[in-house]
N, C-alpha and C. Protein backbone atom coordinates (compact mmCIF):
# COMPACT_ATOMS: atom_id res chain seq x y z
N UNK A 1 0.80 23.63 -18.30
CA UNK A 1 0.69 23.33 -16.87
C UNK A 1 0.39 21.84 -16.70
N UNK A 2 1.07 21.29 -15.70
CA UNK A 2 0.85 19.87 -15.45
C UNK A 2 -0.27 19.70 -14.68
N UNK A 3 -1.24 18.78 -14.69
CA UNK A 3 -2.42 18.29 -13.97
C UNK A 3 -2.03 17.26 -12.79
N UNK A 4 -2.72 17.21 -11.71
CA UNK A 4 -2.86 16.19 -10.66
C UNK A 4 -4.07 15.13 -11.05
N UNK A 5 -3.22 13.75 -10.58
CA UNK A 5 -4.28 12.71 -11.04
C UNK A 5 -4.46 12.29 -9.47
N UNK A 6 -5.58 12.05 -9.25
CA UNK A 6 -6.24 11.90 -7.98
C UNK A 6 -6.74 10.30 -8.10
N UNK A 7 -6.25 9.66 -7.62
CA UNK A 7 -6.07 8.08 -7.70
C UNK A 7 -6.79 7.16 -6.32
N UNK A 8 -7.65 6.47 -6.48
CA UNK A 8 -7.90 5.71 -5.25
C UNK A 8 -7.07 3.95 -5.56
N UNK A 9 -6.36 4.49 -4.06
CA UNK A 9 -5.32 3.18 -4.26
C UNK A 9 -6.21 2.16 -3.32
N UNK A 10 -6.08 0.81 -3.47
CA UNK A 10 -6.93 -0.16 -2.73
C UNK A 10 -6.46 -1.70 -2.80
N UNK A 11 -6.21 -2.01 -1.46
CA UNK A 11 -5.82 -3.26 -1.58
C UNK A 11 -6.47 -4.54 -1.81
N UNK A 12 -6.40 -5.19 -2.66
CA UNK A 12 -7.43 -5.85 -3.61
C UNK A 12 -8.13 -7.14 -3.03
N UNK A 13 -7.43 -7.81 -2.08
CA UNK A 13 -7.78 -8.76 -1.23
C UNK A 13 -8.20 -8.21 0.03
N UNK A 14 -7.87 -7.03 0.65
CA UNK A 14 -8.06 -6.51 1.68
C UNK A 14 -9.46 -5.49 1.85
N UNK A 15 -10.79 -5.62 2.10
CA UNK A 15 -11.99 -5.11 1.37
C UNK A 15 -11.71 -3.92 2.52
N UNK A 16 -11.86 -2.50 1.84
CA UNK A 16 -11.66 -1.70 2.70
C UNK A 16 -10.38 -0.77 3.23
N UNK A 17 -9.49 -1.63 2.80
CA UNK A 17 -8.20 -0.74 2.83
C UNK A 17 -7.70 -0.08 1.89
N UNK A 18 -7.63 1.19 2.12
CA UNK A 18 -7.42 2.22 0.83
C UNK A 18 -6.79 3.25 1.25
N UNK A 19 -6.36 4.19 0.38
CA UNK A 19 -5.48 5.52 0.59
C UNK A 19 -5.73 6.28 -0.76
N UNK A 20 -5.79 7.67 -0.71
CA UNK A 20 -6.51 8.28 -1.97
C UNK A 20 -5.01 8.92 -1.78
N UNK A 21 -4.37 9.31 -3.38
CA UNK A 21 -3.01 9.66 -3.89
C UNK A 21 -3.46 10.82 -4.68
N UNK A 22 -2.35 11.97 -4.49
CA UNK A 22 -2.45 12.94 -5.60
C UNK A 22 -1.34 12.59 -6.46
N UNK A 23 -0.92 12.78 -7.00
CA UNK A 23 0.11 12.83 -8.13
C UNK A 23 0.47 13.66 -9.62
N UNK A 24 1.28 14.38 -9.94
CA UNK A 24 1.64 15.11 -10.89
C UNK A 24 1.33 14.22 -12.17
N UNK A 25 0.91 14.45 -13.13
CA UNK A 25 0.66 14.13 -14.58
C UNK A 25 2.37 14.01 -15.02
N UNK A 26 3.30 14.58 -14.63
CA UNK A 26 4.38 14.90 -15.35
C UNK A 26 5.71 13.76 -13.84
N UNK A 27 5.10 13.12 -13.02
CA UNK A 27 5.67 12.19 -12.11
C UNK A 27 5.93 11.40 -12.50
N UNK A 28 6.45 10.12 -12.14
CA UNK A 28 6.85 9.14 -12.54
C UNK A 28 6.04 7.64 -12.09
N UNK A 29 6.19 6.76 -12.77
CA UNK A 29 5.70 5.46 -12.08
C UNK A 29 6.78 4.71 -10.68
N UNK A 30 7.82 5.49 -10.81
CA UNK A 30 8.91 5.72 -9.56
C UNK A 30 8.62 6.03 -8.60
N UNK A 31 7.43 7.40 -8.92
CA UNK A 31 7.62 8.28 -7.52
C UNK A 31 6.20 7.46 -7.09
N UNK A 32 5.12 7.22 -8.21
CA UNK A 32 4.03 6.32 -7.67
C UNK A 32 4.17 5.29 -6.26
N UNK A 33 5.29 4.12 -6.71
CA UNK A 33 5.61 3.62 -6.35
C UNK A 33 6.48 3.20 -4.82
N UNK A 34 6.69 5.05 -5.03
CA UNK A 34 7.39 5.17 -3.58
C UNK A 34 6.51 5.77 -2.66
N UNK A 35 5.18 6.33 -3.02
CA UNK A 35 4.19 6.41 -2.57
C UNK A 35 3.70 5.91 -2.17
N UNK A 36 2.98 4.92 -3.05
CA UNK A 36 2.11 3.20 -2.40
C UNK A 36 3.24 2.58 -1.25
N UNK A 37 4.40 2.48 -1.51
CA UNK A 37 5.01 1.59 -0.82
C UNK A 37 4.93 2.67 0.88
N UNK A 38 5.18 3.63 0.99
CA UNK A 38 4.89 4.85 2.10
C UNK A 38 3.36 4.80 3.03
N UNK A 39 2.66 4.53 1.50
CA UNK A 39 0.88 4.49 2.49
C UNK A 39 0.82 3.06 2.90
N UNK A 40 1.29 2.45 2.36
CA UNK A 40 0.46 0.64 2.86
C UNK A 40 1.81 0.56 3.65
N UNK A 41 2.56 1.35 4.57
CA UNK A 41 3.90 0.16 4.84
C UNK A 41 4.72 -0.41 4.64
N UNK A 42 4.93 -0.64 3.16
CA UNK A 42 5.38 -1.55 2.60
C UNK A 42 6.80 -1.37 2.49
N UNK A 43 7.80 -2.29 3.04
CA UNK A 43 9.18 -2.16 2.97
C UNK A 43 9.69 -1.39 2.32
N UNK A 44 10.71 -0.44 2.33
CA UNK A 44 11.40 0.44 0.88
C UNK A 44 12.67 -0.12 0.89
N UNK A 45 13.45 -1.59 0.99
CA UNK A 45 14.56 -1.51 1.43
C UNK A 45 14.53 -3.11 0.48
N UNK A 46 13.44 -3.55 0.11
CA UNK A 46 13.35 -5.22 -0.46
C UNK A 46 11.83 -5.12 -1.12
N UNK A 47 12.29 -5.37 -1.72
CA UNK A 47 11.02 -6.62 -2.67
C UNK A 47 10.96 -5.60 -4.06
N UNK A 48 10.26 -6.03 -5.04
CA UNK A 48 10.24 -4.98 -6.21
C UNK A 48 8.66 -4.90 -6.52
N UNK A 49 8.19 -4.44 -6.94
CA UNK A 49 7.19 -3.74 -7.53
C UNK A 49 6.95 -3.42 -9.04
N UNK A 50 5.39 -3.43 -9.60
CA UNK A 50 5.21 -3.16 -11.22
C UNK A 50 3.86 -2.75 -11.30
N UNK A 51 3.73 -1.70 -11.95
CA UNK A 51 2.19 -1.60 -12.37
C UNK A 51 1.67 -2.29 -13.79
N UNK A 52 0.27 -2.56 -13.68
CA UNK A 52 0.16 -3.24 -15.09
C UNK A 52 -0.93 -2.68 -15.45
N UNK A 53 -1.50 -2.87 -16.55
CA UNK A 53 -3.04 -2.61 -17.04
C UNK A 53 -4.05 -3.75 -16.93
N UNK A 54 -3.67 -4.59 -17.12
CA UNK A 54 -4.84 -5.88 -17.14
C UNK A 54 -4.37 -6.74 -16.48
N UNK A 55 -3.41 -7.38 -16.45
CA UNK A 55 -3.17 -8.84 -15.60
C UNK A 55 -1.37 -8.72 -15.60
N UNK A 56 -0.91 -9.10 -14.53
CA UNK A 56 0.37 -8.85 -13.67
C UNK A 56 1.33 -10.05 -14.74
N UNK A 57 0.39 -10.97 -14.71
CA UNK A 57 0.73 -12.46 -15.38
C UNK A 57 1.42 -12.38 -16.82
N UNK A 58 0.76 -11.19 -17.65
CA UNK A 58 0.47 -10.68 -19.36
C UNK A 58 1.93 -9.89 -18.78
N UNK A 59 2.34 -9.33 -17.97
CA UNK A 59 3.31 -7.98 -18.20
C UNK A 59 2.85 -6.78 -17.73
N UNK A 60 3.86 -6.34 -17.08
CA UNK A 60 3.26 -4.81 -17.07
C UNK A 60 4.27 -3.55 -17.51
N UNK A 61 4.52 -2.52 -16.71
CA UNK A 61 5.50 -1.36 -17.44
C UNK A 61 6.62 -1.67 -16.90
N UNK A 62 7.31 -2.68 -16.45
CA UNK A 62 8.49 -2.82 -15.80
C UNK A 62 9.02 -2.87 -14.57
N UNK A 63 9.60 -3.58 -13.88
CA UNK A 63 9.73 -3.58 -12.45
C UNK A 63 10.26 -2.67 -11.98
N UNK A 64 9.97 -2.14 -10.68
CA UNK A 64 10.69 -1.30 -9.52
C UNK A 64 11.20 -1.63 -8.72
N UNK A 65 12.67 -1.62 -8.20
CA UNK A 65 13.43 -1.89 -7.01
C UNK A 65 13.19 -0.80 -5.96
N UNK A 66 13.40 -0.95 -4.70
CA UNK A 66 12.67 -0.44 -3.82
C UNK A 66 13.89 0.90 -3.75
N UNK A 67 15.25 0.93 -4.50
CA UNK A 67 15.84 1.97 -5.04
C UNK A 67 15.94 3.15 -5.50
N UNK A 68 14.60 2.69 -6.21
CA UNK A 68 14.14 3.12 -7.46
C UNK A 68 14.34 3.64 -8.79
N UNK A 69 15.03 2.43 -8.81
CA UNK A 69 15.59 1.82 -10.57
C UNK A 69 14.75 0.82 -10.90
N UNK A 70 15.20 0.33 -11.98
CA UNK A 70 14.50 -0.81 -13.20
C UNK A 70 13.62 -0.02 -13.85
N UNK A 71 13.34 -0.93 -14.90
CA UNK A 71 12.51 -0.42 -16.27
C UNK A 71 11.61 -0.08 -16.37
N UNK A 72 10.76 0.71 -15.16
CA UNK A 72 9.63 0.61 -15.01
C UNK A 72 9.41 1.98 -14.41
N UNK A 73 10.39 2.51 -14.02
CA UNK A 73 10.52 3.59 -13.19
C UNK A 73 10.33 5.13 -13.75
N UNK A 74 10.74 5.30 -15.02
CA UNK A 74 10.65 6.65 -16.02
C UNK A 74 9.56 6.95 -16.34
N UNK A 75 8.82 5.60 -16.53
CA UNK A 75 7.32 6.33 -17.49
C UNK A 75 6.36 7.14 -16.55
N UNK A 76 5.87 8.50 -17.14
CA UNK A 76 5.27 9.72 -16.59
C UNK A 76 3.85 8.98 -16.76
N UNK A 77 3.38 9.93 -15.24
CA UNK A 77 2.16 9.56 -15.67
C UNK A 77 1.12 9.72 -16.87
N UNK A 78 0.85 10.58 -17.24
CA UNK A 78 0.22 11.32 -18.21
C UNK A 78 0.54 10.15 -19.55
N UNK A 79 1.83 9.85 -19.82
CA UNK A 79 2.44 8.66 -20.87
C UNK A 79 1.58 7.23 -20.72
N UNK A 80 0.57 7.01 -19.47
CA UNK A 80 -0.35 5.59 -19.49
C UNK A 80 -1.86 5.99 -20.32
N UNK A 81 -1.75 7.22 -20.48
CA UNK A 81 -2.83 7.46 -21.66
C UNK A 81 -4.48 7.31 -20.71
N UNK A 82 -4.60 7.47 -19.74
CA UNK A 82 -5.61 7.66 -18.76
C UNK A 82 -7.09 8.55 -18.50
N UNK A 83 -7.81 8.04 -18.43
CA UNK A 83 -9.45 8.63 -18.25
C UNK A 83 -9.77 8.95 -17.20
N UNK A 84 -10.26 9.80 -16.41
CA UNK A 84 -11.66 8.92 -14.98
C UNK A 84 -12.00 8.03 -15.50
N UNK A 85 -11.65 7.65 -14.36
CA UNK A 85 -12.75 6.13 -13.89
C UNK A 85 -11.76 4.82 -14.62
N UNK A 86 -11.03 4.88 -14.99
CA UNK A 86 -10.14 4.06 -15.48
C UNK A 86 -9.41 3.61 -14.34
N UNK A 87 -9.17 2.17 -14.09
CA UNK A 87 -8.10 1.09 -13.27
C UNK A 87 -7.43 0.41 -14.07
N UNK A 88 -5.96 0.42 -12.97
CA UNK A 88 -4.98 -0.20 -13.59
C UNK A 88 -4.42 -1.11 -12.29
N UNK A 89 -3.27 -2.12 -12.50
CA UNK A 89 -2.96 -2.45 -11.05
C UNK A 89 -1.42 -2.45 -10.67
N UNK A 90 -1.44 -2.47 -10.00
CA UNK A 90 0.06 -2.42 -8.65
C UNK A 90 0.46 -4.01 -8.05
N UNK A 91 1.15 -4.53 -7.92
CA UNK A 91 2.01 -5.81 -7.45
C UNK A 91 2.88 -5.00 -6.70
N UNK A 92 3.15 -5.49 -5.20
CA UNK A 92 4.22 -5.26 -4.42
C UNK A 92 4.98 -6.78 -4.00
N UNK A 93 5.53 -6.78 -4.03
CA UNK A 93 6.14 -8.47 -3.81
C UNK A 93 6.14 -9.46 -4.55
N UNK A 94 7.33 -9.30 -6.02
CA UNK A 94 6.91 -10.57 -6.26
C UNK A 94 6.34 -11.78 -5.98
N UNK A 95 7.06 -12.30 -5.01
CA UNK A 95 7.09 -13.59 -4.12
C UNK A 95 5.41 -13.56 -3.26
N UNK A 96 5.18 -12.64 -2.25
CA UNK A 96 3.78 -12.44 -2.05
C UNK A 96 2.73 -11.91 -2.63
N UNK A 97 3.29 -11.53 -3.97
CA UNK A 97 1.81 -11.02 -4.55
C UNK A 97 1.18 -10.02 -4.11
N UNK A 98 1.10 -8.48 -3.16
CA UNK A 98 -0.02 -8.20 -3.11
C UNK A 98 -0.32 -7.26 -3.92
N UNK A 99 -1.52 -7.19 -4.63
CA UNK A 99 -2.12 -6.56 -5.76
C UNK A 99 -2.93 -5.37 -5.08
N UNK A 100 -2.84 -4.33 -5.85
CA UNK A 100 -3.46 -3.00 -5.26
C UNK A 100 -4.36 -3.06 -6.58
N UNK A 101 -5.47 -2.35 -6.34
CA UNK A 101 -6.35 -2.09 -7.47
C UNK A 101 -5.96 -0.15 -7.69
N UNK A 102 -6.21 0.42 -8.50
CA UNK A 102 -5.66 1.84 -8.75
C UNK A 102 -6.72 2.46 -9.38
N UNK A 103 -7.22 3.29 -9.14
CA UNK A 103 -9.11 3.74 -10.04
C UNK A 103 -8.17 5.12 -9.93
N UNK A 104 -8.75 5.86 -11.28
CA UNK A 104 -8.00 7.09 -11.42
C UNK A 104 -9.91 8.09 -11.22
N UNK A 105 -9.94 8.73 -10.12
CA UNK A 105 -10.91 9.13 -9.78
C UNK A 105 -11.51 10.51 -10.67
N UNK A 106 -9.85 11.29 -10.61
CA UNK A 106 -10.32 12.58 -11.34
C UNK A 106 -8.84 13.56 -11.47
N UNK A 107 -9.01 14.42 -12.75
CA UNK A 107 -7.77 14.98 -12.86
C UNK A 107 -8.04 16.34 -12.93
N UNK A 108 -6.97 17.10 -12.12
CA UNK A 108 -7.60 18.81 -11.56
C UNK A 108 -6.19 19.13 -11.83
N UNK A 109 -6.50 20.59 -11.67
CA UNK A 109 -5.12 21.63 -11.58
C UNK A 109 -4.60 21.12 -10.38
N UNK A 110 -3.25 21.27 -10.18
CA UNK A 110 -2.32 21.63 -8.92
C UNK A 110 -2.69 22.44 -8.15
N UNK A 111 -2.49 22.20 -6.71
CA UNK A 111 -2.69 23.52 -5.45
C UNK A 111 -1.44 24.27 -5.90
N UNK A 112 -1.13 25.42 -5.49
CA UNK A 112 -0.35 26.48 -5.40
C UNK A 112 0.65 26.01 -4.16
N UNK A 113 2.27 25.83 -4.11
CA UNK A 113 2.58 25.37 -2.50
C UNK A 113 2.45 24.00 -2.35
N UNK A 114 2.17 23.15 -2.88
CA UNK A 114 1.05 21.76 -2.32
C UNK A 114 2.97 21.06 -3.26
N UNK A 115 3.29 20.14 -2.19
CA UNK A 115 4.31 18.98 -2.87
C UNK A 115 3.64 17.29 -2.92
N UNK A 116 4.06 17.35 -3.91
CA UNK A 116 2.95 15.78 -4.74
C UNK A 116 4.29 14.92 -4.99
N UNK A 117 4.30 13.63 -5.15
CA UNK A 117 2.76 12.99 -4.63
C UNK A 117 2.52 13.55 -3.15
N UNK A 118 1.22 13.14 -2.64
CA UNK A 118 0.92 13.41 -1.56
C UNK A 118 -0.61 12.49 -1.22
N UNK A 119 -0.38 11.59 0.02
CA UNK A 119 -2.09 10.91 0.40
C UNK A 119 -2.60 11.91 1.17
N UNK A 120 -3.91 12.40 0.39
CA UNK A 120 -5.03 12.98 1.30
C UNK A 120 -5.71 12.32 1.83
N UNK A 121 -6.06 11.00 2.01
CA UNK A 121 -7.13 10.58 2.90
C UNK A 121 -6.92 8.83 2.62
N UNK A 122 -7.49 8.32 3.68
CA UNK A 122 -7.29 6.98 4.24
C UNK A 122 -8.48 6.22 4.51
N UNK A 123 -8.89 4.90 4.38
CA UNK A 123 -9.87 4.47 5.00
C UNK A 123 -10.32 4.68 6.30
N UNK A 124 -11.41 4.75 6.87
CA UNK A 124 -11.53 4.65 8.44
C UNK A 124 -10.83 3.55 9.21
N UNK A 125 -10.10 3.31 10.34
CA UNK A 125 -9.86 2.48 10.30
C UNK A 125 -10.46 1.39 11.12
N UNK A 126 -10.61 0.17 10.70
CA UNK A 126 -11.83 -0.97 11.38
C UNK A 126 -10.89 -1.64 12.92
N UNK A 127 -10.34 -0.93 13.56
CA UNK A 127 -9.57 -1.53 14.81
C UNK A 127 -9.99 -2.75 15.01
N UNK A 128 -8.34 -3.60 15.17
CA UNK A 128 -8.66 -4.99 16.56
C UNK A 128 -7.90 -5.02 16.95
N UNK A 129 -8.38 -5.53 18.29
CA UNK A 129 -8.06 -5.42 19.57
C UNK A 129 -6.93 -6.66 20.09
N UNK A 130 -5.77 -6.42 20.46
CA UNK A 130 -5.27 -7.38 21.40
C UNK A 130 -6.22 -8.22 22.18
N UNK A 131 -5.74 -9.31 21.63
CA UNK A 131 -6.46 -10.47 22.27
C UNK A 131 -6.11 -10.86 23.32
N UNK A 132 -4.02 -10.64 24.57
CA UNK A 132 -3.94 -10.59 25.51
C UNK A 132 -4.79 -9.31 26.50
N UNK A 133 -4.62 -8.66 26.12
CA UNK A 133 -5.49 -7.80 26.60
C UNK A 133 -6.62 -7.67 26.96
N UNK A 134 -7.44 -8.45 25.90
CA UNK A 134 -8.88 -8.81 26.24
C UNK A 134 -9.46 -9.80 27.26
N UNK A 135 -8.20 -10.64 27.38
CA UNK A 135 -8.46 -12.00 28.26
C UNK A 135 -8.85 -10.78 30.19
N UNK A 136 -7.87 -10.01 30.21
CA UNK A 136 -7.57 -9.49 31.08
C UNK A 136 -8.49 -8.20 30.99
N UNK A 137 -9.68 -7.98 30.14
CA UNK A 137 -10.82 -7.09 30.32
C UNK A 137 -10.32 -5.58 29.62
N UNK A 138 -9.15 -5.43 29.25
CA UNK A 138 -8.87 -4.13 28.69
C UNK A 138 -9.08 -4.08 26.69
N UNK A 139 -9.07 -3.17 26.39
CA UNK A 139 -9.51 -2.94 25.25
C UNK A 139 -8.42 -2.10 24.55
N UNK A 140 -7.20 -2.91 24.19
CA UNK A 140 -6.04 -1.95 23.69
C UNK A 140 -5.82 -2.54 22.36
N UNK A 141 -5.54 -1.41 21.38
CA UNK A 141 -5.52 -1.77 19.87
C UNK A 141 -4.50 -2.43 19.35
N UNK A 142 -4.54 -3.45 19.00
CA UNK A 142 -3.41 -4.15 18.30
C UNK A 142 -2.74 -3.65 16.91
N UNK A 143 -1.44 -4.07 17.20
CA UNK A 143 -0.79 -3.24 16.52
C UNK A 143 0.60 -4.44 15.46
N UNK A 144 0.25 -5.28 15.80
CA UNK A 144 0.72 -6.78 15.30
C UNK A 144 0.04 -7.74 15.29
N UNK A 145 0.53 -8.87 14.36
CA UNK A 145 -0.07 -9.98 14.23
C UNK A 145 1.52 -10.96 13.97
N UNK A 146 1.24 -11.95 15.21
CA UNK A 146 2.66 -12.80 15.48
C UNK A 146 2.47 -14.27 14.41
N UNK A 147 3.11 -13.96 13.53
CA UNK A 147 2.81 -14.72 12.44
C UNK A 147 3.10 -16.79 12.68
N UNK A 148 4.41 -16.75 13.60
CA UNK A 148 4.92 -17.77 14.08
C UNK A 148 3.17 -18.32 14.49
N UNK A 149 2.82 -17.66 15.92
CA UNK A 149 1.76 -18.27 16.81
C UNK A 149 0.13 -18.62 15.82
N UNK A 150 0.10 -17.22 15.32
CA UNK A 150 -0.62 -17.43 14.20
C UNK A 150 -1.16 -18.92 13.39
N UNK A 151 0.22 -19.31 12.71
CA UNK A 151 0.54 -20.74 12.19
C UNK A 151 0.07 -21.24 13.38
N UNK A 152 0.61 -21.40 14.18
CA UNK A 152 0.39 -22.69 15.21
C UNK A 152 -1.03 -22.69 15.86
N UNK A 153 -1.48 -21.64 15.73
CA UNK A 153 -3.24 -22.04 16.51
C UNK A 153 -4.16 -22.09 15.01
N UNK A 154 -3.82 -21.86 14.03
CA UNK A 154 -4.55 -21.68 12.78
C UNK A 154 -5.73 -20.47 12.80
N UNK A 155 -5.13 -19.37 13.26
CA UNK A 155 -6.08 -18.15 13.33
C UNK A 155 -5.12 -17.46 14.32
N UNK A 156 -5.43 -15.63 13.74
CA UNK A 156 -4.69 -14.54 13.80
C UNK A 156 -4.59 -14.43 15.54
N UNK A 157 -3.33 -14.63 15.66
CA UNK A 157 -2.90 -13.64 17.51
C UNK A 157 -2.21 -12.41 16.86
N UNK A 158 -3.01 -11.64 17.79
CA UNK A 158 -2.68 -10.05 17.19
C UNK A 158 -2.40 -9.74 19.13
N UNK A 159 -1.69 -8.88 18.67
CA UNK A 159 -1.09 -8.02 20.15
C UNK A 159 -0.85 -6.38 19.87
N UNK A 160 -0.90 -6.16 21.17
CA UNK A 160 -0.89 -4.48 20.91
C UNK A 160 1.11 -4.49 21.14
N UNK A 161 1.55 -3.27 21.91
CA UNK A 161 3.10 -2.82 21.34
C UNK A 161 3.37 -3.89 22.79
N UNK A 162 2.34 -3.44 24.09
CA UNK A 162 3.36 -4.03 25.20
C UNK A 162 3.36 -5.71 25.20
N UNK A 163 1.99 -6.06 24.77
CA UNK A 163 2.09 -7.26 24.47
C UNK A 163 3.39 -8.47 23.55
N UNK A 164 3.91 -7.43 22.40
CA UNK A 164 4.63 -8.10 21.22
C UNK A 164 5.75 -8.10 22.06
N UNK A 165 5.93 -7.81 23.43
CA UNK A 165 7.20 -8.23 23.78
C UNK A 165 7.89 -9.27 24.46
N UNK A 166 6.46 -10.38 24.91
CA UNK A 166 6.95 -11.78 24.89
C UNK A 166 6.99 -12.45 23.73
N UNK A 167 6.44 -11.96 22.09
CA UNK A 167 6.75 -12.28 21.26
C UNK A 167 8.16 -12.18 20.56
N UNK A 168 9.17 -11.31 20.89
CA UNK A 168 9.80 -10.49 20.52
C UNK A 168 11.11 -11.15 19.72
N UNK A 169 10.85 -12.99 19.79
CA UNK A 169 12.08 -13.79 18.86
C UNK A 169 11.22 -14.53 18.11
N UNK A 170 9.73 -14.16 17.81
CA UNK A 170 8.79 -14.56 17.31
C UNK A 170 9.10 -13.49 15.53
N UNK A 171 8.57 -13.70 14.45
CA UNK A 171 8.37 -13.37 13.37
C UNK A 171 6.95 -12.31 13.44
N UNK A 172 6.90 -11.26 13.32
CA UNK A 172 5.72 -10.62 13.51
C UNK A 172 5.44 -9.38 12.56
N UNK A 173 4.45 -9.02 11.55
CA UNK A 173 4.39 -8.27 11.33
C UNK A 173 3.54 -7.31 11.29
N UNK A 174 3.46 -5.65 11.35
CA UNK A 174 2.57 -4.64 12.04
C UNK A 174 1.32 -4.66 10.91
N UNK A 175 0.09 -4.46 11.46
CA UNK A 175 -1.14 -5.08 11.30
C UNK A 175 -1.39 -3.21 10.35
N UNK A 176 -1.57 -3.46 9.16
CA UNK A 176 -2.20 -1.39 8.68
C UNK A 176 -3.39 -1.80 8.62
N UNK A 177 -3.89 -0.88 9.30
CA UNK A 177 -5.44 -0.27 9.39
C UNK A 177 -5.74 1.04 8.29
């Protein structure tokens, strides 16, 4: 019988943002991958992806196209040779770098019915608020950050949905909580 590895995924620069992963022992670093990229947002259509053990820099098990091909994609989980309490890490974007930290929390039987991977649970999330909105006394959750305006005042303009639409030939991308 194959085991579930119960994984806390966490974005490594981001203190607080996390998503807890189940995953089959007998899955792939493929299906991992299409997972993480599912919980954080993260494009499935561009950029590639790699998990590593120690440093991204040294190598890791091979890259992932958001396809999900390249050399990196076959190895089962159970094949990284894994403990509790053991971390490993995640790169999404070459080009931007962002590094997930990966803590393997604990490994249990399978639910009965239950399709894996699967995220059971999420950070709380720390809301902010549209800043047009606020000028004008309302309290509506932002849901972007206009990266163009951003640059130009040197600190985050975030807008909620009705707001981003005088942004809307602006560069903007959606803010995960």
């Amino acid at each position: 019988m194959k085991n579930v590895y119960v994984f806390k995924v966490a974005l490594k620069h981001v203190k607080g943002l996390w998503r807890r992963i189940e995953i089959r022992s007998d899955q792939t670093l493929g299906n991992f991958d299409r997972i993480i990229r599912d919980a954080f947002n993260h494009d499935t259509w561009d950029h590639l992806g790699e998990f590593y053990k120690e440093r991204w820099s040294q190598g890791g098990y091979g890259e992932i196209y958001p396809d999900g091909k390249g050399s990196g994609t076959g190895k089962q989980i159970e094949q990284l040779g894994l403990s509790e309490g053991d971390k490993f890490g995640y790169v999404y974007d070459f080009g931007d770098e962002i590094h997930h930290i990966l803590t393997l929390e604990k490994i249990m039987e399978p639910e009965k019915g239950v399709k894996y991977p699967r995220v059971i649970s999420k950070n709380k999330p720390n809301y902010r608020y549209c800043e047009t909105c606020k000028k004008q006394g309302q309290k509506t959750i932002a849901k972007w950050i206009c990266i163009e305006c951003s640059e130009d005042k040197e600190s985050d303009v975030i807008l909620c949905e009705d707001c981003m639409e005088e942004h809307e030939d602006h560069f903007v991308d959606e803010i995960l909580y």
